[in-house]
C-alpha atoms as a PDB file:
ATOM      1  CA  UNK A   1     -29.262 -45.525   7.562  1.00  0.00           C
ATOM      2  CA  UNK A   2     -30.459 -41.797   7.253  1.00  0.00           C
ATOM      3  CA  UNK A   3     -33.455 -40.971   4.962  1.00  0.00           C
ATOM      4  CA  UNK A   4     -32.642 -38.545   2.332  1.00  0.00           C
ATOM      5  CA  UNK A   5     -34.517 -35.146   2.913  1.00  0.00           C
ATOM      6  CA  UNK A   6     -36.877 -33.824   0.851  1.00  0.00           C
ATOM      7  CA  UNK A   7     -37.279 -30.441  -0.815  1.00  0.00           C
ATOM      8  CA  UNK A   8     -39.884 -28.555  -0.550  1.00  0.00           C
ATOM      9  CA  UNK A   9     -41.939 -27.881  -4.181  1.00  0.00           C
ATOM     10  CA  UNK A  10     -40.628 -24.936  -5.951  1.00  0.00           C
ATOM     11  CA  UNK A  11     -43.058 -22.194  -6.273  1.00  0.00           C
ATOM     12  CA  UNK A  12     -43.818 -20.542  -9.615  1.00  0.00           C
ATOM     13  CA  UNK A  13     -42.307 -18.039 -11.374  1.00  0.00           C
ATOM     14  CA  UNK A  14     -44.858 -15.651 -10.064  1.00  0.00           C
ATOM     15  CA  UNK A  15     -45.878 -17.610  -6.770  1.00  0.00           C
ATOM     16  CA  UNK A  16     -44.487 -16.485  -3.599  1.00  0.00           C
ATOM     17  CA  UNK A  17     -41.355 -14.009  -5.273  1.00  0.00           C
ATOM     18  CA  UNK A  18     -40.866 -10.672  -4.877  1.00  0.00           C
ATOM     19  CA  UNK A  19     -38.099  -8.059  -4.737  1.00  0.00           C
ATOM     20  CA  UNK A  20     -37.706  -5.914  -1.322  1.00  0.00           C
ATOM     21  CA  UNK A  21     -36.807  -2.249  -2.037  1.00  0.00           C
ATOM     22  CA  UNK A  22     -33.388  -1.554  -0.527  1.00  0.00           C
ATOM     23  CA  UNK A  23     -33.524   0.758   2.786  1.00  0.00           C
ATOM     24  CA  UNK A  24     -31.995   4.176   2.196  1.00  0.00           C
ATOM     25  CA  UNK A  25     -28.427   4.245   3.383  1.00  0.00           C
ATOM     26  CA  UNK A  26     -26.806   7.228   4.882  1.00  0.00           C
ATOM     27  CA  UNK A  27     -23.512   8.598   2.577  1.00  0.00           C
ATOM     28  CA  UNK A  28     -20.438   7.791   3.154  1.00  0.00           C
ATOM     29  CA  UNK A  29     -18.564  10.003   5.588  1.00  0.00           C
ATOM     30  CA  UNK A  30     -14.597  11.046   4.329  1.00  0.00           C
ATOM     31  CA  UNK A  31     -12.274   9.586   6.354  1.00  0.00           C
ATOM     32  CA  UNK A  32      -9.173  11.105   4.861  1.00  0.00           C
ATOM     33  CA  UNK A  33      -8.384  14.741   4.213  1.00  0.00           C
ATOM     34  CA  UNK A  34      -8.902  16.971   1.611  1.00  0.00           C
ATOM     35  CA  UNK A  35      -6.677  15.869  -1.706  1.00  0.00           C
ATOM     36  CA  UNK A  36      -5.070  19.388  -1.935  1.00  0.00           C
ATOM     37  CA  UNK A  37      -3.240  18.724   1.479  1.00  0.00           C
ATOM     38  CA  UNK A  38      -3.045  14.765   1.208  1.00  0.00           C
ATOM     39  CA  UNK A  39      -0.958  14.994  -1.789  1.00  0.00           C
ATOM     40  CA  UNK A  40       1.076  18.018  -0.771  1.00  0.00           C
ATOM     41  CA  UNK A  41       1.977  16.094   2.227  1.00  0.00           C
ATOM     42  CA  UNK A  42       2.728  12.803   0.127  1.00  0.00           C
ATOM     43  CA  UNK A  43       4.936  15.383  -2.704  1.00  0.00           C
ATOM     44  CA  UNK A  44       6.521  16.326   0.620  1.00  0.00           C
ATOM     45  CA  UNK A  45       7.427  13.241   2.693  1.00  0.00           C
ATOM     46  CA  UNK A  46       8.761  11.801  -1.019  1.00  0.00           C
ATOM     47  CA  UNK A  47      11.090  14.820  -1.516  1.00  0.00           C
ATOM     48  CA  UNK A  48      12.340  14.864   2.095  1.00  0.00           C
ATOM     49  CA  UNK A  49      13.416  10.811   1.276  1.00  0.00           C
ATOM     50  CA  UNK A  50      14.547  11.908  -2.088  1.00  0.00           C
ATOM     51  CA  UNK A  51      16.977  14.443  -0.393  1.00  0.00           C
ATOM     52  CA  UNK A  52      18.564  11.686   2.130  1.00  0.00           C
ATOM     53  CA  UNK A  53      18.864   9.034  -0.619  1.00  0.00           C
ATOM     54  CA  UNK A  54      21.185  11.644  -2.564  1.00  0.00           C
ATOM     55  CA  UNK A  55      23.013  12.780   0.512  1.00  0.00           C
ATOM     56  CA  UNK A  56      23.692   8.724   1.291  1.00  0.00           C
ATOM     57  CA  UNK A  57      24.377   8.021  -2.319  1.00  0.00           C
ATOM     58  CA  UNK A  58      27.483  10.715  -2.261  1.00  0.00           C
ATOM     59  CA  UNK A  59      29.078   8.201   0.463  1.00  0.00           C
ATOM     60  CA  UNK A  60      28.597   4.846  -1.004  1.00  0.00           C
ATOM     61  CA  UNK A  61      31.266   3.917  -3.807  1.00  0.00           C
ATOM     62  CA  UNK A  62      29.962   3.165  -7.221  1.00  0.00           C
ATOM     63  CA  UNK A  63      30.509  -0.106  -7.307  1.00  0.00           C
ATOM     64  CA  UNK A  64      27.969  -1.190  -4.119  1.00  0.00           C
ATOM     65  CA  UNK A  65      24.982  -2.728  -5.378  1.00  0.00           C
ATOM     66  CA  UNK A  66      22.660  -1.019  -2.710  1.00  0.00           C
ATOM     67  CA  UNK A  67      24.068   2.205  -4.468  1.00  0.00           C
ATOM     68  CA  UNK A  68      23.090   1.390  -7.734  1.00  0.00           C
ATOM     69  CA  UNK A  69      19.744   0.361  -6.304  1.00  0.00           C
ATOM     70  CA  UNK A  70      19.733   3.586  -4.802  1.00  0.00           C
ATOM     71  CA  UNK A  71      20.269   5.685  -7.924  1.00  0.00           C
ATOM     72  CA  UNK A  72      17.427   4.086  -9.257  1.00  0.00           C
ATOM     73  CA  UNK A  73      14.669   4.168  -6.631  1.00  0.00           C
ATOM     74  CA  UNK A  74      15.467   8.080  -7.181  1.00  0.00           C
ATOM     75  CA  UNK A  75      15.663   8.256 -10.890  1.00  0.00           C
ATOM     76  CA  UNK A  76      11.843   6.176 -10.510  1.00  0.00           C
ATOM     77  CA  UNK A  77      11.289   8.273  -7.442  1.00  0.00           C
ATOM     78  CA  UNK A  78      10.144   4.547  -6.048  1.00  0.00           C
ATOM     79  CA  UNK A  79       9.249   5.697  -2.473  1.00  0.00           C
ATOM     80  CA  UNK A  80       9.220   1.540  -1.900  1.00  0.00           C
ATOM     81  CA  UNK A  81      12.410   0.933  -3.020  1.00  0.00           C
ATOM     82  CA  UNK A  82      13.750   3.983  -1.421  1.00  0.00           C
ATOM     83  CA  UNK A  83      12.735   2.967   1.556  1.00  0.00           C
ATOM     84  CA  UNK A  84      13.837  -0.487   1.543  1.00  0.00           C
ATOM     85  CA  UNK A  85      17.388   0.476   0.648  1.00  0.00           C
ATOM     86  CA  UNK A  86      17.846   3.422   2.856  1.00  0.00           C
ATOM     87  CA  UNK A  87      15.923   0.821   6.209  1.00  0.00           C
ATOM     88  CA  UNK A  88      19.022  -1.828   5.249  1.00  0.00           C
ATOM     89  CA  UNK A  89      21.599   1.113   4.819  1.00  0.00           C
ATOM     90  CA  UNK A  90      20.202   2.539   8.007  1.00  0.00           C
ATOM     91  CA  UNK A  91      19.939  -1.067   9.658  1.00  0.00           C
ATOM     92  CA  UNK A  92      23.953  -2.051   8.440  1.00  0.00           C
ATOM     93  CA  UNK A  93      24.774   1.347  10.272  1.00  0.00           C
ATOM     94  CA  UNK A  94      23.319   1.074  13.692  1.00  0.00           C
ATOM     95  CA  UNK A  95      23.879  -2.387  13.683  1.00  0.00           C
ATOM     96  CA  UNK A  96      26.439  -4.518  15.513  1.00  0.00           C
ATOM     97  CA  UNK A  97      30.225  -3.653  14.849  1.00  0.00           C
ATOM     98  CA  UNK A  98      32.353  -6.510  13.310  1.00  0.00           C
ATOM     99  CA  UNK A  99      29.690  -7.808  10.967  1.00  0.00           C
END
């Protein structure tokens, strides 16, 4: 059988408590670059996909679901979306023949 262990007595409110002052802590360092050329560079890459989602959309017929998902990841200008459905369009392409 173990013996159950026993706590040590709480001290007072003002026995034995104190608060440490925090050491100073050097400042963060950026790791990313400025936001002037982070989000030209973002406007960028998002037009350039923009620009190959309407170029694929002209040869898919209307009636192709991954066309009408198309249309709207570039009505939302979803970079996600566009993404997904231009990978699987690009993926059905380069893919295996007779599928």
């Amino acid at each position: 059988m173990t013996a159950a262990k026993s706590r040590p007595p709480m001290p007072s409110s003002s026995e034995g408590s104190s608060v440490r002052e925090r050491s100073p802590s050097a400042p963060p360092v950026p790791s990313t670059p400025p936001a002037s050329r982070s989000a030209g560079a973002t406007r960028e890459r998002l037009e350039a996909k923009l620009r190959t989602g309407r170029a694929v959309l002209g040869t898919l017929p209307a009636t192709d679901d991954r066309a009408r998902l198309l249309y709207i990841a570039i009505q939302r200008r979803d970079e996600s979306l566009l993404d997904g459905v231009l990978a699987a369009l690009d993926g059905e392409k380069s893919g295996p023949a007779g599928m």
